[in-house]
C-alpha atoms as a PDB file:
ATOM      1  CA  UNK A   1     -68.943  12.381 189.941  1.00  0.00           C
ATOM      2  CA  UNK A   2     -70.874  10.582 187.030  1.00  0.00           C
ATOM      3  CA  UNK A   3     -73.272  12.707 186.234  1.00  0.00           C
ATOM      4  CA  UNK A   4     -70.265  15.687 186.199  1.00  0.00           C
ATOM      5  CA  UNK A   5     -68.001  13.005 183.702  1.00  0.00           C
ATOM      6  CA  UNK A   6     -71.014  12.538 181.647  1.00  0.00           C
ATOM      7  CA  UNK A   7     -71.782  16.227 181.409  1.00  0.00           C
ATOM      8  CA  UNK A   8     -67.943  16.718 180.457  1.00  0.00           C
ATOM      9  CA  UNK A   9     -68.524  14.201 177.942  1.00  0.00           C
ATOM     10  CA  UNK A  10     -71.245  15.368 176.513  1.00  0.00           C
ATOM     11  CA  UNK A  11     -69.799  18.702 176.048  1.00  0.00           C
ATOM     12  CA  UNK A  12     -66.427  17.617 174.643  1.00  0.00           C
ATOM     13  CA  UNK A  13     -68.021  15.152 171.755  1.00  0.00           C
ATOM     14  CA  UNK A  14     -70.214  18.250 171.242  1.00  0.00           C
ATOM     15  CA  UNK A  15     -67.692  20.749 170.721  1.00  0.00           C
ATOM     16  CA  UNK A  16     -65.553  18.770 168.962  1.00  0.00           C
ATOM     17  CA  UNK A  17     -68.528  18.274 166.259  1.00  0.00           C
ATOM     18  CA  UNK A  18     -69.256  22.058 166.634  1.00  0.00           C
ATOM     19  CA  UNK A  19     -65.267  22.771 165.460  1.00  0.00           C
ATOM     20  CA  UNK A  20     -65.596  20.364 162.541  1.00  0.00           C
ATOM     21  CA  UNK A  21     -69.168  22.490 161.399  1.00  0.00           C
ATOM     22  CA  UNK A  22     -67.701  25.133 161.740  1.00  0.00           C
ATOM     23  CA  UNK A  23     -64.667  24.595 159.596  1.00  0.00           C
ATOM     24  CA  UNK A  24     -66.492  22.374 157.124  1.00  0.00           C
ATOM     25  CA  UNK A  25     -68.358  25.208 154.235  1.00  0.00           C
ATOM     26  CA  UNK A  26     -64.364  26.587 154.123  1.00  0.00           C
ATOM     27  CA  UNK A  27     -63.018  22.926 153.543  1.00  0.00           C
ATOM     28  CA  UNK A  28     -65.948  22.728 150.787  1.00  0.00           C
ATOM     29  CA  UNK A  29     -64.736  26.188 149.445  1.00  0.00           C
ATOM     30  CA  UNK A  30     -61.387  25.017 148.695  1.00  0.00           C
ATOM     31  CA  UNK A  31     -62.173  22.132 147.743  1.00  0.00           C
ATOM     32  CA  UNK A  32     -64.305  23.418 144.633  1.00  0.00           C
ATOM     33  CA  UNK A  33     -61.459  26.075 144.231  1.00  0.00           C
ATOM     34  CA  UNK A  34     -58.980  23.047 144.164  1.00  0.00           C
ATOM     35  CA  UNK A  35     -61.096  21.356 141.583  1.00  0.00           C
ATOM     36  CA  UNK A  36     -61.865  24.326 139.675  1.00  0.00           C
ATOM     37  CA  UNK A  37     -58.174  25.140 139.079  1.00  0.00           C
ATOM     38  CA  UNK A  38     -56.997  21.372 139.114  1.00  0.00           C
ATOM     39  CA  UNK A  39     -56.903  20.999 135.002  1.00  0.00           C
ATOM     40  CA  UNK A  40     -55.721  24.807 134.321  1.00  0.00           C
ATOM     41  CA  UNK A  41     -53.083  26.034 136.738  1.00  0.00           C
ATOM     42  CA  UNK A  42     -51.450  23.768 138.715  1.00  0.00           C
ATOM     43  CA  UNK A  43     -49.798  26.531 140.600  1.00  0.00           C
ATOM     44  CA  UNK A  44     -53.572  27.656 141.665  1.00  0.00           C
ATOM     45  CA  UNK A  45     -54.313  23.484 141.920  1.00  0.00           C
ATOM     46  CA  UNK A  46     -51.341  23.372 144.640  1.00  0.00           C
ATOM     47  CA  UNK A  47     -52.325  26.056 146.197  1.00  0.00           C
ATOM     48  CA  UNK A  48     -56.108  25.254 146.679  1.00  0.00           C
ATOM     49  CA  UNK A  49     -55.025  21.353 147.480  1.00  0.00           C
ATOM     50  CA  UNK A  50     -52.842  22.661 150.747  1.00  0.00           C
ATOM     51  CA  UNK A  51     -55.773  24.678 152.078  1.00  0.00           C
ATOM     52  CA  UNK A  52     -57.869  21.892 151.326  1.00  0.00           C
ATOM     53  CA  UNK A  53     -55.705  19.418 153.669  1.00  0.00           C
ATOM     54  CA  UNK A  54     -55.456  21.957 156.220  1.00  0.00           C
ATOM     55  CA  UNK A  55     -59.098  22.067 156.898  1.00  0.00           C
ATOM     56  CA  UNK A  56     -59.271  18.548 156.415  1.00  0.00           C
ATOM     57  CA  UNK A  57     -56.241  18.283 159.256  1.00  0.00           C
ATOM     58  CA  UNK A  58     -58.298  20.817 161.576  1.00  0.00           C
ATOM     59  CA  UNK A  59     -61.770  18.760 161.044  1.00  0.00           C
ATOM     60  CA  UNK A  60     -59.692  15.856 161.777  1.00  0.00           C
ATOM     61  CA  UNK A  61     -58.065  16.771 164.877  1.00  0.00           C
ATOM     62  CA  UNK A  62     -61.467  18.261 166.182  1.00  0.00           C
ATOM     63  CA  UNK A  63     -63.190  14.814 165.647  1.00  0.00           C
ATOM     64  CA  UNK A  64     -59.957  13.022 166.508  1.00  0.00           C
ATOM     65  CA  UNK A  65     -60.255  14.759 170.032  1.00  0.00           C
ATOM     66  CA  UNK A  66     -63.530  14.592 170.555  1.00  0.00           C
ATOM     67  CA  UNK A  67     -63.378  11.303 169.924  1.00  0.00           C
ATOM     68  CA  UNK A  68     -60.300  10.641 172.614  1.00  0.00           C
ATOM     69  CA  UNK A  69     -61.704  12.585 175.408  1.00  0.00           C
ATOM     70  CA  UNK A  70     -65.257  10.755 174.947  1.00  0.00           C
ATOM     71  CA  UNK A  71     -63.390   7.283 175.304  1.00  0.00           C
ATOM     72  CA  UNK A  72     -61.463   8.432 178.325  1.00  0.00           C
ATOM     73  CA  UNK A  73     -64.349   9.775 180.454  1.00  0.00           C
ATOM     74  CA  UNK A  74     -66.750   7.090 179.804  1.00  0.00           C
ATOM     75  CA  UNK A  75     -67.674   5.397 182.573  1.00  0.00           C
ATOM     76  CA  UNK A  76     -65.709   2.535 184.321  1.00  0.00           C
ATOM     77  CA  UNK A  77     -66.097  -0.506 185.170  1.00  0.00           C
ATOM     78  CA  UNK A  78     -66.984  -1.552 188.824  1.00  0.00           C
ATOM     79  CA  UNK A  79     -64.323  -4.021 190.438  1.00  0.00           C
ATOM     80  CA  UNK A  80     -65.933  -6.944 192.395  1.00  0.00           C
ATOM     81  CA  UNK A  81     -65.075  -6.475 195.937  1.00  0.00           C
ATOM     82  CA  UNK A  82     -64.533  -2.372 195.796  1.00  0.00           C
ATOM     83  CA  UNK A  83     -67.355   0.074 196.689  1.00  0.00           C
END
């Protein structure tokens, strides 16, 4: 069973970085958009700030998730007494 939590481990803190990769040259986009537009239009600004926090919500959760399922399946302790 360790070497299948391990492997599920693995794989989860792996995808999760793969899903933030992925959605990090469109954060970057809108971000330059948002900073572009920032001193002209703030119409543009607002609009270019939202898409901004959405892909910064999605990296987030990715990581965030990632992060939760490699904490949960790491391997526990022994108790003294139990085989």
């Amino acid at each position: 069973m360790g070497r299948l939590r391990g492997a599920l481990r693995w794989g989860a803190l792996l995808l999760g970085a793969g899903f933030a990769a992925w959605d990090m040259p469109e954060a970057l986009y809108n971000f330059r958009h948002w900073r572009a537009a920032a001193p002209d239009d703030p119409a543009a600004a607002e609009f270019w700030g939202v898409a901004l926090r959405m892909d910064a919500t999605e990296i987030a959760a990715a990581l965030g998730a990632a992060v939760v399922l490699w904490l949960a399946l790491r391997p526990r302790k022994k108790v003294a007494g139990k085989s």
